[in-house]
C-alpha atoms as a PDB file:
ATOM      1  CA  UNK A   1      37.911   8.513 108.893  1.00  0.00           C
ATOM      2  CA  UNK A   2      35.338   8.590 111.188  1.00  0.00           C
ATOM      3  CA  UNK A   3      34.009   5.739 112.861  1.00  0.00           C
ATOM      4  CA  UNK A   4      31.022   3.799 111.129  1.00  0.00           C
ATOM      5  CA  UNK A   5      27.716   4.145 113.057  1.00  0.00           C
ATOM      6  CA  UNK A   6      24.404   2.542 113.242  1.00  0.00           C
ATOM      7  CA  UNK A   7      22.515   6.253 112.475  1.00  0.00           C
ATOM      8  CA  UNK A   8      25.087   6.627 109.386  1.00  0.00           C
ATOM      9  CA  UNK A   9      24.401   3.690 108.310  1.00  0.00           C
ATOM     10  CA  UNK A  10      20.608   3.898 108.655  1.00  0.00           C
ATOM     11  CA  UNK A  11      20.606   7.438 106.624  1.00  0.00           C
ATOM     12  CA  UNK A  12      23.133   5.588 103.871  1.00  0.00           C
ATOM     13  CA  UNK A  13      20.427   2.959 103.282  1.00  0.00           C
ATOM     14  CA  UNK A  14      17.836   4.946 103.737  1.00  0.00           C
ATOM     15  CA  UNK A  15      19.653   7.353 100.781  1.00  0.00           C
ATOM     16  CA  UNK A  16      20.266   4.365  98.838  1.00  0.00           C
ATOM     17  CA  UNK A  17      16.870   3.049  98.912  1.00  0.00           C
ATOM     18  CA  UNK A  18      15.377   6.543  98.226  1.00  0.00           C
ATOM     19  CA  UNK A  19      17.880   6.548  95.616  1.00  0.00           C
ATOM     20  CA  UNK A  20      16.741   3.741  94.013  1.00  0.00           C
ATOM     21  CA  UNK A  21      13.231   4.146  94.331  1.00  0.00           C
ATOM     22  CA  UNK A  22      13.845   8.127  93.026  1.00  0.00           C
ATOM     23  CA  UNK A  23      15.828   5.559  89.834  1.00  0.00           C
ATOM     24  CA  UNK A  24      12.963   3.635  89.429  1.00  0.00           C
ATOM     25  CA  UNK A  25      10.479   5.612  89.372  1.00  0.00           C
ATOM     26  CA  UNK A  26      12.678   7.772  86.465  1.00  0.00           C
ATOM     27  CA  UNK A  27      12.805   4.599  84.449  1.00  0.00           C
ATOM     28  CA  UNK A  28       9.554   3.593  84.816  1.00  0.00           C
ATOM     29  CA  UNK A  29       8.569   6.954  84.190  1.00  0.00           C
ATOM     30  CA  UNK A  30      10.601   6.919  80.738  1.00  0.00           C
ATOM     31  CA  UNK A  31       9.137   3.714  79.740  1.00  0.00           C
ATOM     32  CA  UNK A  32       5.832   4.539  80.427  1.00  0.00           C
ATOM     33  CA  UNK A  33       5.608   7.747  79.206  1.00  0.00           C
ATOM     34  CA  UNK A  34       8.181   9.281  77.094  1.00  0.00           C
ATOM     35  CA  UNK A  35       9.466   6.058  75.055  1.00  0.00           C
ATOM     36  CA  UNK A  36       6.203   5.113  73.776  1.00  0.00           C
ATOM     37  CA  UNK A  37       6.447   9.084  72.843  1.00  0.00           C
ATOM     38  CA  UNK A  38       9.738   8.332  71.411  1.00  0.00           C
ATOM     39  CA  UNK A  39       8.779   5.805  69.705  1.00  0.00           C
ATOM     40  CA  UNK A  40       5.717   7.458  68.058  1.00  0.00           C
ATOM     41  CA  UNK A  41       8.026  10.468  66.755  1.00  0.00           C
ATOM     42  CA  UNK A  42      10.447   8.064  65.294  1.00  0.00           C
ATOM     43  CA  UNK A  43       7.395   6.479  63.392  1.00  0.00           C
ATOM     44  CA  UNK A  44       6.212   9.572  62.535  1.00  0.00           C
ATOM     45  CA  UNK A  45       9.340  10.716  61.337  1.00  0.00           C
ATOM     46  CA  UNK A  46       9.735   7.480  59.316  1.00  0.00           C
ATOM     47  CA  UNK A  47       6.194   7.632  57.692  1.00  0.00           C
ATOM     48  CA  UNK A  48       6.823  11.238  56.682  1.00  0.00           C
ATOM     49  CA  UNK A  49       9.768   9.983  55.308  1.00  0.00           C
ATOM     50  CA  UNK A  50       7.937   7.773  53.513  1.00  0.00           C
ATOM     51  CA  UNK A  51       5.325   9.883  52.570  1.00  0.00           C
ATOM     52  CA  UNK A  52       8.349  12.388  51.149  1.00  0.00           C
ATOM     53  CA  UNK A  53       9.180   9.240  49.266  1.00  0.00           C
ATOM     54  CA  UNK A  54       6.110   8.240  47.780  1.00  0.00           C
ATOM     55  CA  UNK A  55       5.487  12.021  46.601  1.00  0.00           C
ATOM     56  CA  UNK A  56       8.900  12.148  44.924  1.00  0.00           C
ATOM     57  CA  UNK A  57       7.760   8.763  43.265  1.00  0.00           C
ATOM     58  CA  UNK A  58       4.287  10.073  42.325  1.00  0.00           C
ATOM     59  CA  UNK A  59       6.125  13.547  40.672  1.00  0.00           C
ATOM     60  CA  UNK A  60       8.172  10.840  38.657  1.00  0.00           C
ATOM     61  CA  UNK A  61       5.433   8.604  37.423  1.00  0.00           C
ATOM     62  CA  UNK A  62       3.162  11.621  36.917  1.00  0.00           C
ATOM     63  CA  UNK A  63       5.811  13.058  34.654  1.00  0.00           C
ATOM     64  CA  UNK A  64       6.681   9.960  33.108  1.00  0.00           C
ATOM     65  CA  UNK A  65       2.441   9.283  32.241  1.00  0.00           C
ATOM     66  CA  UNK A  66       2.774  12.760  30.315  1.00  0.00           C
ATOM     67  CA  UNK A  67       5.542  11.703  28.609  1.00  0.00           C
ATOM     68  CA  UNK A  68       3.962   8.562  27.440  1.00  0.00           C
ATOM     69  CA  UNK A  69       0.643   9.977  26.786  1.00  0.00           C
ATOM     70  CA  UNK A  70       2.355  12.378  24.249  1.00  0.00           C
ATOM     71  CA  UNK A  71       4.356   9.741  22.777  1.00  0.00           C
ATOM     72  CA  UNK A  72       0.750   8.032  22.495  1.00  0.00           C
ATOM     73  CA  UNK A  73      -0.670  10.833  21.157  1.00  0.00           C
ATOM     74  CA  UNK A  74       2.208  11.243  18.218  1.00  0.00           C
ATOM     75  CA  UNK A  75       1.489   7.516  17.410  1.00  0.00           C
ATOM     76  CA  UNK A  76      -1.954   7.686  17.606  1.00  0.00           C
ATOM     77  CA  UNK A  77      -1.610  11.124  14.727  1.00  0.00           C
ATOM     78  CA  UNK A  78       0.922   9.136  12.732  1.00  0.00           C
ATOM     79  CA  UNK A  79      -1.133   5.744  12.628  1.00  0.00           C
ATOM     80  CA  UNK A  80      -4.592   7.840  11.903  1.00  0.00           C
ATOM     81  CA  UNK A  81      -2.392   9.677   8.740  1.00  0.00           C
ATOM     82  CA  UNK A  82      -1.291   5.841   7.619  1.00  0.00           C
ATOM     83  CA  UNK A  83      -4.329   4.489   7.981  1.00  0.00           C
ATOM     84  CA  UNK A  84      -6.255   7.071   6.015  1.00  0.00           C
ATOM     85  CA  UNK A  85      -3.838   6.202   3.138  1.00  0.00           C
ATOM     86  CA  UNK A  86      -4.685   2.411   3.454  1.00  0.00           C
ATOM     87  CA  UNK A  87      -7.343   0.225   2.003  1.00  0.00           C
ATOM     88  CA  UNK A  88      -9.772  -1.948   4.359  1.00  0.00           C
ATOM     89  CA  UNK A  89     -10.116  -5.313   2.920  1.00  0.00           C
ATOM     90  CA  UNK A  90     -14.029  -3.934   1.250  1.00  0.00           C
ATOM     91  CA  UNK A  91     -12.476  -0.977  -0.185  1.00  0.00           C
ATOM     92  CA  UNK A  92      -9.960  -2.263  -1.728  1.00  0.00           C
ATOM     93  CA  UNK A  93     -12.315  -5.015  -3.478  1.00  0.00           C
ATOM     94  CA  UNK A  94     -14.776  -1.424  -4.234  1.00  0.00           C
ATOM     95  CA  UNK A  95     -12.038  -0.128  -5.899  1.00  0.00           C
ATOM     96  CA  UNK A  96     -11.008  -2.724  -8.086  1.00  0.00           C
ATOM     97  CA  UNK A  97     -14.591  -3.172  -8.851  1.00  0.00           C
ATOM     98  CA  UNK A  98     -14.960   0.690  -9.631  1.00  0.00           C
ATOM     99  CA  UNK A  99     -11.829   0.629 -12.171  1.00  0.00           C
ATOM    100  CA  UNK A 100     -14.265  -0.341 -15.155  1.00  0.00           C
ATOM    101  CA  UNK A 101     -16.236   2.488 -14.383  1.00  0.00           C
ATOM    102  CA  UNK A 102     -13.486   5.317 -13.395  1.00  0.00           C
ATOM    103  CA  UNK A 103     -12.206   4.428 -17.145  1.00  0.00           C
ATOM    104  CA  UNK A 104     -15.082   4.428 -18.628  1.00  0.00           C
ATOM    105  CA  UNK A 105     -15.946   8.102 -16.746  1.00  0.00           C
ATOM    106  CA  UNK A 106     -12.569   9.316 -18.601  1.00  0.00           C
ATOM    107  CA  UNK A 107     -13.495   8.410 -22.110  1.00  0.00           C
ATOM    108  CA  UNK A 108     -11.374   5.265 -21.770  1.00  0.00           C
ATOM    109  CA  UNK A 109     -12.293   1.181 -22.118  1.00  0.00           C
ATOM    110  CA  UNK A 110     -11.251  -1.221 -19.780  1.00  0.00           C
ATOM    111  CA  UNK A 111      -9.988  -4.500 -21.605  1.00  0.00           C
ATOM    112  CA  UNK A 112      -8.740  -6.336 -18.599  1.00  0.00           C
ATOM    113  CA  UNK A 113      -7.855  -6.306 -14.889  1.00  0.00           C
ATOM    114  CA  UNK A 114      -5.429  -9.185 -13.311  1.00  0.00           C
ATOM    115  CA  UNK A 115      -4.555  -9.580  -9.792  1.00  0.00           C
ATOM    116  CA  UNK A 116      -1.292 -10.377  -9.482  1.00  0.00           C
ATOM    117  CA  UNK A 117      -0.999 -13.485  -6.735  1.00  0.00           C
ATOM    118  CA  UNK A 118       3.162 -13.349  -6.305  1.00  0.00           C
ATOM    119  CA  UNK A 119       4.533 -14.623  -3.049  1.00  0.00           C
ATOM    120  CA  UNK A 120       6.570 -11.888  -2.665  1.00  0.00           C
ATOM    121  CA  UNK A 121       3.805  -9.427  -1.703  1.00  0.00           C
ATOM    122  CA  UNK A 122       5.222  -8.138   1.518  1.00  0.00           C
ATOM    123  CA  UNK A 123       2.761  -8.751   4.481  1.00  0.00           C
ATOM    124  CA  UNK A 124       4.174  -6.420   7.301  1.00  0.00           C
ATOM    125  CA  UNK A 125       2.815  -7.552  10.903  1.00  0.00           C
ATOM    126  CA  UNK A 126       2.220  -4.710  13.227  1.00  0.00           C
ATOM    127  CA  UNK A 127       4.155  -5.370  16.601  1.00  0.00           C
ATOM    128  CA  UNK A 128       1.388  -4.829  19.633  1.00  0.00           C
ATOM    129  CA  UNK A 129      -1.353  -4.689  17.368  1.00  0.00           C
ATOM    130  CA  UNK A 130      -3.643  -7.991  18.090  1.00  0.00           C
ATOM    131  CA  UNK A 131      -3.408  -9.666  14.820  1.00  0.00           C
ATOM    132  CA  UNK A 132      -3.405  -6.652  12.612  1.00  0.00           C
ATOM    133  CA  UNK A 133      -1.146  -6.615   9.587  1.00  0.00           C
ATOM    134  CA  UNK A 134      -0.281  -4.915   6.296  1.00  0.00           C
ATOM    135  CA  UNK A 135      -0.097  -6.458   2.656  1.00  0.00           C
ATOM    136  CA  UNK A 136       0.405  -5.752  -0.955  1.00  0.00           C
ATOM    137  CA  UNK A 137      -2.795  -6.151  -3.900  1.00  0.00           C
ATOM    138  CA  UNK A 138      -1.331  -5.389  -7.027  1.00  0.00           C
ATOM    139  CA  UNK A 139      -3.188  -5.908 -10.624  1.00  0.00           C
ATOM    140  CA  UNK A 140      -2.434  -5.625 -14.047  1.00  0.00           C
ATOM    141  CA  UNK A 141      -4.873  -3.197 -15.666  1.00  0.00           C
ATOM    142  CA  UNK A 142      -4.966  -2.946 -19.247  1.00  0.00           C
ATOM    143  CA  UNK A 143      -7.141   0.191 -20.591  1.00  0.00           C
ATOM    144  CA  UNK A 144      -7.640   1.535 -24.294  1.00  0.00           C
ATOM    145  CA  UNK A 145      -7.887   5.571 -25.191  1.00  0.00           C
ATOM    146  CA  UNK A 146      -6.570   8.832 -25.898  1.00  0.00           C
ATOM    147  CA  UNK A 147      -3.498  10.298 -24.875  1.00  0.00           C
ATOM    148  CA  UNK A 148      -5.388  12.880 -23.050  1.00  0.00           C
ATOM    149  CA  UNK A 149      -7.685  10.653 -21.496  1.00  0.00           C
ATOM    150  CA  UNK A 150      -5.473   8.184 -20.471  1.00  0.00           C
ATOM    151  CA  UNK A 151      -3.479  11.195 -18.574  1.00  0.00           C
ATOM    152  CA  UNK A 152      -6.641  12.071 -16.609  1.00  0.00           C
ATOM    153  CA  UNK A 153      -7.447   8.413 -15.586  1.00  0.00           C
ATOM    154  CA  UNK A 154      -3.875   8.096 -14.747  1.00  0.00           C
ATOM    155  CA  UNK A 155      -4.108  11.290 -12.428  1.00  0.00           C
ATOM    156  CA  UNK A 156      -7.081  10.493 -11.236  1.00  0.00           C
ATOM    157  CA  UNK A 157      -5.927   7.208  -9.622  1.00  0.00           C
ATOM    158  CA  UNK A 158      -2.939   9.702  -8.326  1.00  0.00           C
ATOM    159  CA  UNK A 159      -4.874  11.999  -6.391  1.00  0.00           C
ATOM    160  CA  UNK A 160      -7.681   9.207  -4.617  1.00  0.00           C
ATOM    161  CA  UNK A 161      -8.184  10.095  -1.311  1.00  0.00           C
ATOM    162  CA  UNK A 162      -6.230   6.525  -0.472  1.00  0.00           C
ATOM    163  CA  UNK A 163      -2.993   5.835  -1.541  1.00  0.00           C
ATOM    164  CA  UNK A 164      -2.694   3.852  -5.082  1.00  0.00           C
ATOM    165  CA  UNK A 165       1.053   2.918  -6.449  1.00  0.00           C
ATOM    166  CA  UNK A 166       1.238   2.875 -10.705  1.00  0.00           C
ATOM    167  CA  UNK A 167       4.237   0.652 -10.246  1.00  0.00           C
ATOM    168  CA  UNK A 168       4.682   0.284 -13.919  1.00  0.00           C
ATOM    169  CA  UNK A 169       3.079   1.949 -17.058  1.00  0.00           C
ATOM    170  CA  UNK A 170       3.683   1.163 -20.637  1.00  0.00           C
ATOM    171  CA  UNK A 171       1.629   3.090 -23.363  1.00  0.00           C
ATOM    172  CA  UNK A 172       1.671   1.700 -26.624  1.00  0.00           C
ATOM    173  CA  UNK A 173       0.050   3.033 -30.573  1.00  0.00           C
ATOM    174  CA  UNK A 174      -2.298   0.344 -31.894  1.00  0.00           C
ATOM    175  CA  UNK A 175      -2.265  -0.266 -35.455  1.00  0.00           C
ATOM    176  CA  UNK A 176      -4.648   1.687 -37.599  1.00  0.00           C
ATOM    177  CA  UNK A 177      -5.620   3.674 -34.913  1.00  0.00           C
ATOM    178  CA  UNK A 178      -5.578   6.658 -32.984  1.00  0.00           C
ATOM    179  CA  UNK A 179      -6.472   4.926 -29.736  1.00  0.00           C
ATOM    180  CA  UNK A 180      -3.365   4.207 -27.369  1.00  0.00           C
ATOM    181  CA  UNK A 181      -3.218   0.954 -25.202  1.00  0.00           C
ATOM    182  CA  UNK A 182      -2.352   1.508 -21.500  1.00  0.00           C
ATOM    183  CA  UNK A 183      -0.724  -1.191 -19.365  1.00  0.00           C
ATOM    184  CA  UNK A 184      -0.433  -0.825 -15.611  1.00  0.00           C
ATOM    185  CA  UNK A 185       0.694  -2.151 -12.422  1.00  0.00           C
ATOM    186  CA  UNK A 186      -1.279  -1.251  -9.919  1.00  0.00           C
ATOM    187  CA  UNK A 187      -0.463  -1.478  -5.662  1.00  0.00           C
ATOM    188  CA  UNK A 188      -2.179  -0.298  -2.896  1.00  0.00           C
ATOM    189  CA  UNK A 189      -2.141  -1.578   0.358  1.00  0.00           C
ATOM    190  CA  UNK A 190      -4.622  -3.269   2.826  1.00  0.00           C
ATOM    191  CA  UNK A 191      -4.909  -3.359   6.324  1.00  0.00           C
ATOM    192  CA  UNK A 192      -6.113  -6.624   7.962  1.00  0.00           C
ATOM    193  CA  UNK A 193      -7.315  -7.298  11.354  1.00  0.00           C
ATOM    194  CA  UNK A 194      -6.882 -10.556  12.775  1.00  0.00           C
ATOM    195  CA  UNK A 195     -10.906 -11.383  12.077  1.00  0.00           C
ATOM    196  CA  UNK A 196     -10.751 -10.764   8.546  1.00  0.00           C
ATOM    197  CA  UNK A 197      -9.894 -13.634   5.916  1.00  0.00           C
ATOM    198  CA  UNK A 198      -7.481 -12.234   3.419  1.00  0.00           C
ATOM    199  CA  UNK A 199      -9.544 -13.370   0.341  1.00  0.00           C
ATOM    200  CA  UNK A 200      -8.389 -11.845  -2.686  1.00  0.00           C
END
């Protein structure tokens, strides 16, 4: 090995140090200018990942807002078809009001009409409705006339535009007579909101 000298050593140090400043200058160079770079691609890269995210997230809630906006729309079709078979709490008073005359329209006398007040008339609530619920008005009707007639009243209460229930119907001959007496039970079924007093 050769001998050690003061001009080797100089260009050693003097390598060294231009080493080292040559080092420094690379890391400062990669801290000041291609790790913030870094950096900002690996954000990037995470908010497009996020972005991906948030559009797979927005196809799933879109889909599932059809979904329940045709579910809605079935309910919505099958609670308009109920409700145009129910009675509001005026119209079912109108009707029990307009019995007198429907019978008399058919040839037939009304002798009596009386609501039946049992405490086992179902009253259904309607989960997510506010307030709104469902009951029973039933009356005993009692009517006088001819077979015929007393068919065409009957079908006539049938085929209202709501829905009426003859629960029970007894025809019976009166005495010395050709008249028949007619004895119904009569349902139909009222829907309440959570404002209106059931007053029957």
């Amino acid at each position: 090995m050769p001998p050690i000298t003061k001009t080797r050593l100089n260009r050693f140090f003097r390598n060294l140090f231009l080493s080292l400043v040559v080092l420094a200058v690379a890391v400062l160079t990669y801290d000041w200018l291609i790790q913030p770079h870094l950096e900002y691609i690996s954000s990037m890269e995470q908010k497009k990942k996020a972005i991906q995210q948030l559009d797979k997230s927005y196809a799933e809630l879109t889909k599932t807002v059809a979904e329940r906006k045709k579910e809605l729309a079935g309910l919505q079709q099958k609670f308009a078809q109920i409700d145009a078979a129910l009675f509001d709490p005026v119209k079912a008073n109108e009707f029990f009001s307009d019995l007198q005359v429907l019978s008399e329209a058919q040839n037939c006398l009304q002798n009596s009409l009386t609501f039946l007040h049992t405490v086992s008339a179902p009253r259904t609530e309607l989960s997510g409705a506010g307030g709104t619920y469902i009951t029973a008005r039933r009356a005993t009707w009692n009517v006088v006339g001819m077979y015929k007639d007393l068919a065409v009243l009957m079908n006539t209460l049938q085929n209202s535009p709501k829905q009426v229930w003859i629960d029970s119907l007894s025809i019976r001959p009166i005495t010395d007579s050709d008249m028949l007496s007619c004895e119904a039970t009569i349902s139909l079924y009222v829907i309440y909101n959570k404002e209106e007093r059931f007053n029957e």
